[in-house]
PDB file of N, CA and C in Angstrom:
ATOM      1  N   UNK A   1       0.837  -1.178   0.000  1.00  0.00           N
ATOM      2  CA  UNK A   1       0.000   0.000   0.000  1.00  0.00           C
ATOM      3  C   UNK A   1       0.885   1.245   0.000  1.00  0.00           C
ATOM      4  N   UNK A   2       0.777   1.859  -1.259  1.00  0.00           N
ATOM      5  CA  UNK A   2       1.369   3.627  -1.259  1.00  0.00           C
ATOM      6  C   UNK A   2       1.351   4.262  -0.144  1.00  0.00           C
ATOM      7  N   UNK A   3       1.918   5.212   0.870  1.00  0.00           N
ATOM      8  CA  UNK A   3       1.805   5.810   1.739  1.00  0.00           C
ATOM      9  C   UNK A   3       0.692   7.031   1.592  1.00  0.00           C
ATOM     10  N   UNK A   4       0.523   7.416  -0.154  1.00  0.00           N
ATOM     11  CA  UNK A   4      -0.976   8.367  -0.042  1.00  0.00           C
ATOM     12  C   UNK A   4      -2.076   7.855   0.172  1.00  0.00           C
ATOM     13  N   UNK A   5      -1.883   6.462   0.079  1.00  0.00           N
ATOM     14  CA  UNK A   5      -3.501   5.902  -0.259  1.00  0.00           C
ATOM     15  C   UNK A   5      -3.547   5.218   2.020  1.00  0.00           C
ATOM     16  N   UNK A   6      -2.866   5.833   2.624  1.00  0.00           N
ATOM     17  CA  UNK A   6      -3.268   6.167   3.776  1.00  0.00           C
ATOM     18  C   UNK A   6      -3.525   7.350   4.407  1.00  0.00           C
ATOM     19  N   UNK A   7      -4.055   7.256   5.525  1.00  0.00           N
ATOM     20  CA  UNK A   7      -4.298   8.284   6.447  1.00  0.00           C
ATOM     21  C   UNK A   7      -4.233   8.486   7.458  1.00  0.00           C
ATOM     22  N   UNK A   8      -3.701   8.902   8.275  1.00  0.00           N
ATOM     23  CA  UNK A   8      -2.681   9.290  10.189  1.00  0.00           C
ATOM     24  C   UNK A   8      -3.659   9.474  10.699  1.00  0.00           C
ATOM     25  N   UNK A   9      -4.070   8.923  11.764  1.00  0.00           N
ATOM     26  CA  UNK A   9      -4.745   9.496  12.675  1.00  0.00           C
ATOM     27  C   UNK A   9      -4.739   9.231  14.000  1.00  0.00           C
ATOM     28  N   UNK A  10      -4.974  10.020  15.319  1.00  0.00           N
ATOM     29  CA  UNK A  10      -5.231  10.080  16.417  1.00  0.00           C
ATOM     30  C   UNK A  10      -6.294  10.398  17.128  1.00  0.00           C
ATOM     31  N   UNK A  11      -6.580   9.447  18.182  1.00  0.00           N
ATOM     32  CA  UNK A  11      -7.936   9.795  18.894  1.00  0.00           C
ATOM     33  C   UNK A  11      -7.006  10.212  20.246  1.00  0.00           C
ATOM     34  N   UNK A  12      -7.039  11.826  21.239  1.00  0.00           N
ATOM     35  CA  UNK A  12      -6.481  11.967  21.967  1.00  0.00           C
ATOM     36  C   UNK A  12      -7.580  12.400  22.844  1.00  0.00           C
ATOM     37  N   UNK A  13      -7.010  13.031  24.237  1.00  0.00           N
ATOM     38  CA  UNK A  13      -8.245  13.616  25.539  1.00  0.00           C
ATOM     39  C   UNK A  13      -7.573  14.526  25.691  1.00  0.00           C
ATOM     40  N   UNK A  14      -7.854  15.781  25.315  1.00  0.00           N
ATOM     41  CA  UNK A  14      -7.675  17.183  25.528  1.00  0.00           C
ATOM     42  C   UNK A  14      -6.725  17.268  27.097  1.00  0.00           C
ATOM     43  N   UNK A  15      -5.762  17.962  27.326  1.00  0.00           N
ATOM     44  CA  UNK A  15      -5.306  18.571  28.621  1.00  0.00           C
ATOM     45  C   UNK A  15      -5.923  19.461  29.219  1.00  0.00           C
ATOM     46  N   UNK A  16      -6.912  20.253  28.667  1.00  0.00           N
ATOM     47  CA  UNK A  16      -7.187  21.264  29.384  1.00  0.00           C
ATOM     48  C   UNK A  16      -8.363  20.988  30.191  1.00  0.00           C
ATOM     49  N   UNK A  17      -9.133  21.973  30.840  1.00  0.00           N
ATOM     50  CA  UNK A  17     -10.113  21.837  31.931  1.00  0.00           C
ATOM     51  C   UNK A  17     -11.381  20.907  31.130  1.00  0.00           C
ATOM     52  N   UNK A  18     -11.820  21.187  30.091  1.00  0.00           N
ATOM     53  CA  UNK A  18     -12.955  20.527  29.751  1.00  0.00           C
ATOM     54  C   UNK A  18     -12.906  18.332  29.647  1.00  0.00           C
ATOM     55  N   UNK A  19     -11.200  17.950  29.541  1.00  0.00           N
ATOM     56  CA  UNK A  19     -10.901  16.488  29.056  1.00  0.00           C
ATOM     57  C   UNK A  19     -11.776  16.430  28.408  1.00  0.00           C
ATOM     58  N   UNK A  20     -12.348  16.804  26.574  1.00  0.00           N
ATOM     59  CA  UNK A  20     -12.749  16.275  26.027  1.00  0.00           C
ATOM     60  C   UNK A  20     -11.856  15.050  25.136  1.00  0.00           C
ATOM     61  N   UNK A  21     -12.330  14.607  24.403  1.00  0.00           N
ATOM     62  CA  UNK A  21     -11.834  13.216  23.074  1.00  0.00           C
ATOM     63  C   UNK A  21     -11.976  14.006  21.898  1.00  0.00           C
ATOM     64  N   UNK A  22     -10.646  13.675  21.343  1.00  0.00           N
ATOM     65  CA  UNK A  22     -10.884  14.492  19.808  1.00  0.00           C
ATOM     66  C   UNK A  22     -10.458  13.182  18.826  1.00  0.00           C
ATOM     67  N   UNK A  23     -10.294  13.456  17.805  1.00  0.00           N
ATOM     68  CA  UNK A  23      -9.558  12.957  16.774  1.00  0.00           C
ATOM     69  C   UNK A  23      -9.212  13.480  15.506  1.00  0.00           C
ATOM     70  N   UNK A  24      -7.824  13.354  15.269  1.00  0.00           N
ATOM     71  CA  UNK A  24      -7.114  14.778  14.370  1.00  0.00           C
ATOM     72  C   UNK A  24      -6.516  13.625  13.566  1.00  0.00           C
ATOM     73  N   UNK A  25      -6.816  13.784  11.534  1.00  0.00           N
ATOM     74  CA  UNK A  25      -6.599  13.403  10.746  1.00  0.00           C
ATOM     75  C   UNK A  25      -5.195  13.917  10.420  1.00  0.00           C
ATOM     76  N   UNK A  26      -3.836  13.489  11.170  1.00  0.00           N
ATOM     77  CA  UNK A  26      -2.746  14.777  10.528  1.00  0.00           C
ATOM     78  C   UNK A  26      -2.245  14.344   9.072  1.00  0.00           C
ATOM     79  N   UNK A  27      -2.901  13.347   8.475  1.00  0.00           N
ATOM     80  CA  UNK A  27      -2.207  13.363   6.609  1.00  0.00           C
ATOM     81  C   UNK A  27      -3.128  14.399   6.179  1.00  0.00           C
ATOM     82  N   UNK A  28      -4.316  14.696   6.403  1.00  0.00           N
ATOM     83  CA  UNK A  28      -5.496  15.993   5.686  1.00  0.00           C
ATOM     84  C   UNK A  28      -5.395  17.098   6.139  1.00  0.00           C
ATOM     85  N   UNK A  29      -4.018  17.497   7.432  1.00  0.00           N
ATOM     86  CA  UNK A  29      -4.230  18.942   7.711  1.00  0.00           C
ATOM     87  C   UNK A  29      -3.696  19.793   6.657  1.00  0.00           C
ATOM     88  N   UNK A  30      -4.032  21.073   6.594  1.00  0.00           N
ATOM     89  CA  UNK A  30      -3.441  22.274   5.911  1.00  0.00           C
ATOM     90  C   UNK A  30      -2.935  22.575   6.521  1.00  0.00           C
ATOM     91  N   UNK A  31      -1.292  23.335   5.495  1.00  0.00           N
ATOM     92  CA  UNK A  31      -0.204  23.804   6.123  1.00  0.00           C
ATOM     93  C   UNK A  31      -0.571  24.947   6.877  1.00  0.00           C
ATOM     94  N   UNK A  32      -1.993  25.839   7.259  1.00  0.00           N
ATOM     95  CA  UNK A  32      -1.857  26.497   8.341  1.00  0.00           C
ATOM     96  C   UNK A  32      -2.483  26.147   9.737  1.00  0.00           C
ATOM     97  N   UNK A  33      -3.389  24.816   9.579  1.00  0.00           N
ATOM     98  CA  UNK A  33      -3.487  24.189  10.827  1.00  0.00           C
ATOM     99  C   UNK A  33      -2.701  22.904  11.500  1.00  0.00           C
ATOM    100  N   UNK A  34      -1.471  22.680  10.339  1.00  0.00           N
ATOM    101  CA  UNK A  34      -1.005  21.347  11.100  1.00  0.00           C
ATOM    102  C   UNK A  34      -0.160  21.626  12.440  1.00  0.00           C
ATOM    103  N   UNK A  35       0.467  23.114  12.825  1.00  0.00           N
ATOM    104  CA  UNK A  35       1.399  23.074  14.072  1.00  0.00           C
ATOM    105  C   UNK A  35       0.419  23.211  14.869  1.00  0.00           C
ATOM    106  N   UNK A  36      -0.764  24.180  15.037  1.00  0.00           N
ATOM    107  CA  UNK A  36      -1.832  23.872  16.486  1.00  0.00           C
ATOM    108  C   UNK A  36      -2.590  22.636  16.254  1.00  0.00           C
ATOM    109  N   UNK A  37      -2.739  21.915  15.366  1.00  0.00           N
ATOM    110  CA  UNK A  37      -3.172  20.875  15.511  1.00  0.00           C
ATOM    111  C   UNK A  37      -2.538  19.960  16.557  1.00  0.00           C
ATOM    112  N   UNK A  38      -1.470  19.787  15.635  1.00  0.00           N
ATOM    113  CA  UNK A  38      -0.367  18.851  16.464  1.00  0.00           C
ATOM    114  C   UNK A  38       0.261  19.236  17.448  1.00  0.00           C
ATOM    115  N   UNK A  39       0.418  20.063  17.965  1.00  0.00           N
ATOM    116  CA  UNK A  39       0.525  20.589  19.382  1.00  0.00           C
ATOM    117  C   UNK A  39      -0.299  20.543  20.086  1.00  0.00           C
ATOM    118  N   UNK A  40      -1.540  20.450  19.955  1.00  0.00           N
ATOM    119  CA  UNK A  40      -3.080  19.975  20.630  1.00  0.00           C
ATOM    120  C   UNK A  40      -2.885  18.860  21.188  1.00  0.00           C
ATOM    121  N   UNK A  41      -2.784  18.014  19.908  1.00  0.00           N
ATOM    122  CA  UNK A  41      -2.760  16.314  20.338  1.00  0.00           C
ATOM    123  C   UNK A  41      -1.369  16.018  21.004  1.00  0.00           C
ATOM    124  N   UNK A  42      -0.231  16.418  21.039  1.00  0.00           N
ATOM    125  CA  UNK A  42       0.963  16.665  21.332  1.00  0.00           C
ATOM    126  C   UNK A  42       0.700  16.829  23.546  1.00  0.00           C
ATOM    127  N   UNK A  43      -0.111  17.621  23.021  1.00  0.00           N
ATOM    128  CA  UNK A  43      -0.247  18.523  24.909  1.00  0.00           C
ATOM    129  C   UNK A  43      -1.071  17.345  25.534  1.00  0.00           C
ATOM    130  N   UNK A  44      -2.295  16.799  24.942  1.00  0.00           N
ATOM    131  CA  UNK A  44      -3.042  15.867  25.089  1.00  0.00           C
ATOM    132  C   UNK A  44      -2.865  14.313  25.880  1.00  0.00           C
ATOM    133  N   UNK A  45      -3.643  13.442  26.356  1.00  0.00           N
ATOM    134  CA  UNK A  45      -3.462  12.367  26.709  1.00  0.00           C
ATOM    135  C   UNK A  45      -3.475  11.393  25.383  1.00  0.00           C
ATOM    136  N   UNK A  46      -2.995  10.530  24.779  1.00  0.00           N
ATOM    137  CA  UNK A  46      -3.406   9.534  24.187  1.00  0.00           C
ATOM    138  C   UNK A  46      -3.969   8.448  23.960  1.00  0.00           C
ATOM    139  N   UNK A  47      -5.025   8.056  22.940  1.00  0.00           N
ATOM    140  CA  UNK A  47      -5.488   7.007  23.336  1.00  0.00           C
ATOM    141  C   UNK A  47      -5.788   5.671  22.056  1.00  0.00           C
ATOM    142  N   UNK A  48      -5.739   6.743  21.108  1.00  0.00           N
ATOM    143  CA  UNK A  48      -5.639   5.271  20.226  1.00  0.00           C
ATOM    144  C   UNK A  48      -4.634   5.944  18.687  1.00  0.00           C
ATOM    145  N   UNK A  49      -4.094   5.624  17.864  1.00  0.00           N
ATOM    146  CA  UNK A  49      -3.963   5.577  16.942  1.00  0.00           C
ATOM    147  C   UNK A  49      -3.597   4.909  15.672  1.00  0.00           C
ATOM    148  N   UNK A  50      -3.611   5.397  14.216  1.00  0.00           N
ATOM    149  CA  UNK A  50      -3.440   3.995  13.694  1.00  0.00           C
ATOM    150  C   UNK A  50      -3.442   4.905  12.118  1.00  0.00           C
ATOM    151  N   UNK A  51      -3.287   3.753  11.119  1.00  0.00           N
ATOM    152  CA  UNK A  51      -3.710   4.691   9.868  1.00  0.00           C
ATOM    153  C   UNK A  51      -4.670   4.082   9.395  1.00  0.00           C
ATOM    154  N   UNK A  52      -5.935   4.569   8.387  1.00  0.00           N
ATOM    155  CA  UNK A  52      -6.719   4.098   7.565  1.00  0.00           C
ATOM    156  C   UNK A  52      -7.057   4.409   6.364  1.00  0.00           C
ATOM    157  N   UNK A  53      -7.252   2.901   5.425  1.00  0.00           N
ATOM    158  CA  UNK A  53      -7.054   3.163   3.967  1.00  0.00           C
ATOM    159  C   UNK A  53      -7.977   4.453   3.523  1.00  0.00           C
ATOM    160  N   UNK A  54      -7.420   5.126   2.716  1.00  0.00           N
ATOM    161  CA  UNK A  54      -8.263   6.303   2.102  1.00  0.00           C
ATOM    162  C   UNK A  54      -9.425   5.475   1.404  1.00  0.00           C
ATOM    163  N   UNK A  55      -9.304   5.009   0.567  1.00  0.00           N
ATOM    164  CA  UNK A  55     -10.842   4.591   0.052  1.00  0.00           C
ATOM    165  C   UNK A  55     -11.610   4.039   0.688  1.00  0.00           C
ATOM    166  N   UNK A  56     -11.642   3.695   2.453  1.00  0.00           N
ATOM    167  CA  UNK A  56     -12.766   3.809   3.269  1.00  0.00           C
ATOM    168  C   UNK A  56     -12.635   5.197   4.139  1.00  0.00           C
ATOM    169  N   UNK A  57     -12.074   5.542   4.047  1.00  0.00           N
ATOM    170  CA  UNK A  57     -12.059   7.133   4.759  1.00  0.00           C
ATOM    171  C   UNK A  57     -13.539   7.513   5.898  1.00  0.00           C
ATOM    172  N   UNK A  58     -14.382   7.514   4.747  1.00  0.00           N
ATOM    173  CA  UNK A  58     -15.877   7.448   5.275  1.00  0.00           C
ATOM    174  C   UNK A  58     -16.212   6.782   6.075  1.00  0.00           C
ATOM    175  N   UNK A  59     -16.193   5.466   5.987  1.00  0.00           N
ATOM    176  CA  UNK A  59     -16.717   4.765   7.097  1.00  0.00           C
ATOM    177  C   UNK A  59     -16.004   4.575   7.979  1.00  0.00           C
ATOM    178  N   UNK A  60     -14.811   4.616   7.832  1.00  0.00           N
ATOM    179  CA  UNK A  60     -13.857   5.027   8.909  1.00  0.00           C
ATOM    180  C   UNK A  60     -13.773   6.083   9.957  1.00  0.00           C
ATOM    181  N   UNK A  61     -14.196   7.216   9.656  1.00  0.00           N
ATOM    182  CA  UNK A  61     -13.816   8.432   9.899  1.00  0.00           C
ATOM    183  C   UNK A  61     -15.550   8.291  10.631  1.00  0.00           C
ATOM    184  N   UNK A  62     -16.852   7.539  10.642  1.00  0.00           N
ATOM    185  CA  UNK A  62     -17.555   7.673  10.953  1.00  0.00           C
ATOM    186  C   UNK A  62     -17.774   6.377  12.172  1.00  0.00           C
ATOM    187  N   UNK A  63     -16.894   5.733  12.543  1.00  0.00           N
ATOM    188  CA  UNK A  63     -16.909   4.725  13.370  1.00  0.00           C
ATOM    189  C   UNK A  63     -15.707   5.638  13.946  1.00  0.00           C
ATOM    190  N   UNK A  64     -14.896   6.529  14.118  1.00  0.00           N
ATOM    191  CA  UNK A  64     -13.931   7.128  14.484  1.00  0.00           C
ATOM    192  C   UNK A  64     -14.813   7.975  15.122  1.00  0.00           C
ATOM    193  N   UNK A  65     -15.612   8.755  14.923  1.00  0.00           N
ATOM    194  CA  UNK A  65     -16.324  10.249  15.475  1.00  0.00           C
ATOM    195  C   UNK A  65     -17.623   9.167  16.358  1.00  0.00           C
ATOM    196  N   UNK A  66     -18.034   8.158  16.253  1.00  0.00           N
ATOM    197  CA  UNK A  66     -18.870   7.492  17.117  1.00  0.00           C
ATOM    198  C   UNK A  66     -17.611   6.836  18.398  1.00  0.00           C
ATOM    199  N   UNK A  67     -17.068   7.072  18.111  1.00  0.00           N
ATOM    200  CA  UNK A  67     -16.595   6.025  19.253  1.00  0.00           C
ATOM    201  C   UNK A  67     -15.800   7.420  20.351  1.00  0.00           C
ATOM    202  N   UNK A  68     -15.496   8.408  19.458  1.00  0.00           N
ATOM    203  CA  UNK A  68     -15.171   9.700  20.578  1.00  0.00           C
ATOM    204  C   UNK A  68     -16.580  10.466  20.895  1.00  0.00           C
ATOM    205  N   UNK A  69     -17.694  10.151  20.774  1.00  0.00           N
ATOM    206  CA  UNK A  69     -18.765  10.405  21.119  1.00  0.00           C
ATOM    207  C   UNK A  69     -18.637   9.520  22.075  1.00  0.00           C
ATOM    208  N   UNK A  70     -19.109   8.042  21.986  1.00  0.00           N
ATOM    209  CA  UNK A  70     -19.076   7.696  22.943  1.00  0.00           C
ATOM    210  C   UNK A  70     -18.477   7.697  24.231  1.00  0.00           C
ATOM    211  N   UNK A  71     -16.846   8.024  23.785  1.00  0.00           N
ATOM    212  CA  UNK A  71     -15.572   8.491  25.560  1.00  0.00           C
ATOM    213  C   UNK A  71     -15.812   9.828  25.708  1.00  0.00           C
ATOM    214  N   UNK A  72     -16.871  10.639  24.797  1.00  0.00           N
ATOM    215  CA  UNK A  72     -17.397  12.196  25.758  1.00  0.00           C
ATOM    216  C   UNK A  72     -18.465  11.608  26.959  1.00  0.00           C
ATOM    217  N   UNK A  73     -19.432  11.286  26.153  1.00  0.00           N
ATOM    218  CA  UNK A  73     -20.261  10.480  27.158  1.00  0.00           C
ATOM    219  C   UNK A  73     -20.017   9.733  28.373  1.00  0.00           C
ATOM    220  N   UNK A  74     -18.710   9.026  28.175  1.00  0.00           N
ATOM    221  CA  UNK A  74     -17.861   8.284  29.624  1.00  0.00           C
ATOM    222  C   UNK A  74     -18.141   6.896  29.224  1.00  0.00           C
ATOM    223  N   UNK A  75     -18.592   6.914  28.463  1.00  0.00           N
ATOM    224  CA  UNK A  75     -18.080   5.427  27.670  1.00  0.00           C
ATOM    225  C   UNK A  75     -16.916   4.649  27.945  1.00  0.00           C
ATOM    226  N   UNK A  76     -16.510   3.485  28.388  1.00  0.00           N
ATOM    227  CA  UNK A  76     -15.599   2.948  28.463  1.00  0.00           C
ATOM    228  C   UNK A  76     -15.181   2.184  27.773  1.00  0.00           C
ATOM    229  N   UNK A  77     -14.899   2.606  26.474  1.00  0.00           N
ATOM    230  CA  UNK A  77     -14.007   1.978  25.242  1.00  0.00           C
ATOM    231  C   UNK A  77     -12.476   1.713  25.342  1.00  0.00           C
ATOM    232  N   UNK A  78     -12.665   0.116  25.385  1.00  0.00           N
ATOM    233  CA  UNK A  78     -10.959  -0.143  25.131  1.00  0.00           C
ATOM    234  C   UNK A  78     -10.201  -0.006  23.698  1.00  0.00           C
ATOM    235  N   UNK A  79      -9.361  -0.028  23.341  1.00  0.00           N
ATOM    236  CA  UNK A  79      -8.461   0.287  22.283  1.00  0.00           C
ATOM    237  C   UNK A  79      -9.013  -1.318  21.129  1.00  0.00           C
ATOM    238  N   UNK A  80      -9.522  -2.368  22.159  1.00  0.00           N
ATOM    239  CA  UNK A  80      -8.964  -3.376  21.237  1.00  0.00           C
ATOM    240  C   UNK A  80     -10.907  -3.323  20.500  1.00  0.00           C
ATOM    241  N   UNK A  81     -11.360  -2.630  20.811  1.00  0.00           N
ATOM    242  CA  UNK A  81     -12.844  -2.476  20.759  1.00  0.00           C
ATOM    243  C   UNK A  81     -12.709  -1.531  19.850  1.00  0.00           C
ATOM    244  N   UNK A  82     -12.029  -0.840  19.425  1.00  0.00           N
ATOM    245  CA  UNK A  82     -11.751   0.445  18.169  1.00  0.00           C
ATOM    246  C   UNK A  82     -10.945  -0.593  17.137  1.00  0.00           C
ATOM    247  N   UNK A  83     -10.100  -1.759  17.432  1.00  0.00           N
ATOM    248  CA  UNK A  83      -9.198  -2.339  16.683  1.00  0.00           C
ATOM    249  C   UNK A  83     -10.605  -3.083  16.048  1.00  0.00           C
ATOM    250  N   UNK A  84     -11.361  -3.827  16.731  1.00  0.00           N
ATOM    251  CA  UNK A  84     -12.387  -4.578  16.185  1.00  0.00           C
ATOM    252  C   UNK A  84     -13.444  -3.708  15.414  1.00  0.00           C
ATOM    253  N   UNK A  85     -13.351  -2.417  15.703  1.00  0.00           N
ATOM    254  CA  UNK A  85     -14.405  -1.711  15.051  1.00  0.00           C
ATOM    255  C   UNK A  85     -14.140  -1.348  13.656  1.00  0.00           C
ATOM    256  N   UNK A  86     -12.485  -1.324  13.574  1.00  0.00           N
ATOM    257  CA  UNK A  86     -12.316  -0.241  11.981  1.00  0.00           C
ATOM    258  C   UNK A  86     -11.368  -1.767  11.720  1.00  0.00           C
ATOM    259  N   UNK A  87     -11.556  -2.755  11.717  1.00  0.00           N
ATOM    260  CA  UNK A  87     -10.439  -4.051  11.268  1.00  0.00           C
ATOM    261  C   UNK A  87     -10.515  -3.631   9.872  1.00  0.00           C
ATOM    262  N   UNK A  88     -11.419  -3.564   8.982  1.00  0.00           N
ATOM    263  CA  UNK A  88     -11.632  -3.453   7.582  1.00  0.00           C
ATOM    264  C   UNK A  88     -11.263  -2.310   6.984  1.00  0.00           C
ATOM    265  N   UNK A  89     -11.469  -1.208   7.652  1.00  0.00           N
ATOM    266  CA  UNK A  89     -10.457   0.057   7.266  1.00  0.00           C
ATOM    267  C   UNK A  89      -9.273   0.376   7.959  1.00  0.00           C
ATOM    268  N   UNK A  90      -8.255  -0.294   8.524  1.00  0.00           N
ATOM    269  CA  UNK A  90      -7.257  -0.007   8.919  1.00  0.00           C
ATOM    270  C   UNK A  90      -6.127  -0.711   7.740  1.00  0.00           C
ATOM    271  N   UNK A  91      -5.035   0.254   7.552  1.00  0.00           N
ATOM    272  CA  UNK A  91      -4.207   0.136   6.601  1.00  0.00           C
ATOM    273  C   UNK A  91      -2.736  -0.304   7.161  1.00  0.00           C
TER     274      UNK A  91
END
């Protein structure tokens, strides 16, 4: 697999007062949001990451934003429960 036909990503928990869950695509940032991006997730706790094939992007990126919904909520999602969730789009 080409390294374009992936995509970087991180699911992190904010440092600051609110601990929300984010997740930051850094192969799709623009060169004027990739240093606060990545200094975000950088300052941040970590919690999962991985790459996924671009031609599921979508369903990827939508089992990605459900599952940091769910750890806003207090969901207790393990890592291997995100591994089982995107098995088919992970690159």
């Amino acid at each position: 697999m080409l390294e374009s036909d992936k995509i970087m990503f991180e699911i992190y928990k904010e440092g600051s007062y609110g601990e929300r869950y984010h997740v930051v695509y850094f192969t799709e940032l623009e060169d004027h949001d990739k240093d606060k991006e990545i200094d975000r997730a950088l300052a941040g706790e970590h919690f999962y990451d991985g790459f996924i094939r671009s031609n599921q992007s979508d369903e990827a990126k939508e089992i990605l934003e459900s599952v940091v919904e769910r750890l806003n909520e207090g969901d207790a999602v393990e890592a291997s429960e995100v591994d089982y969730l995107l098995a088919d789009c992970l690159a």
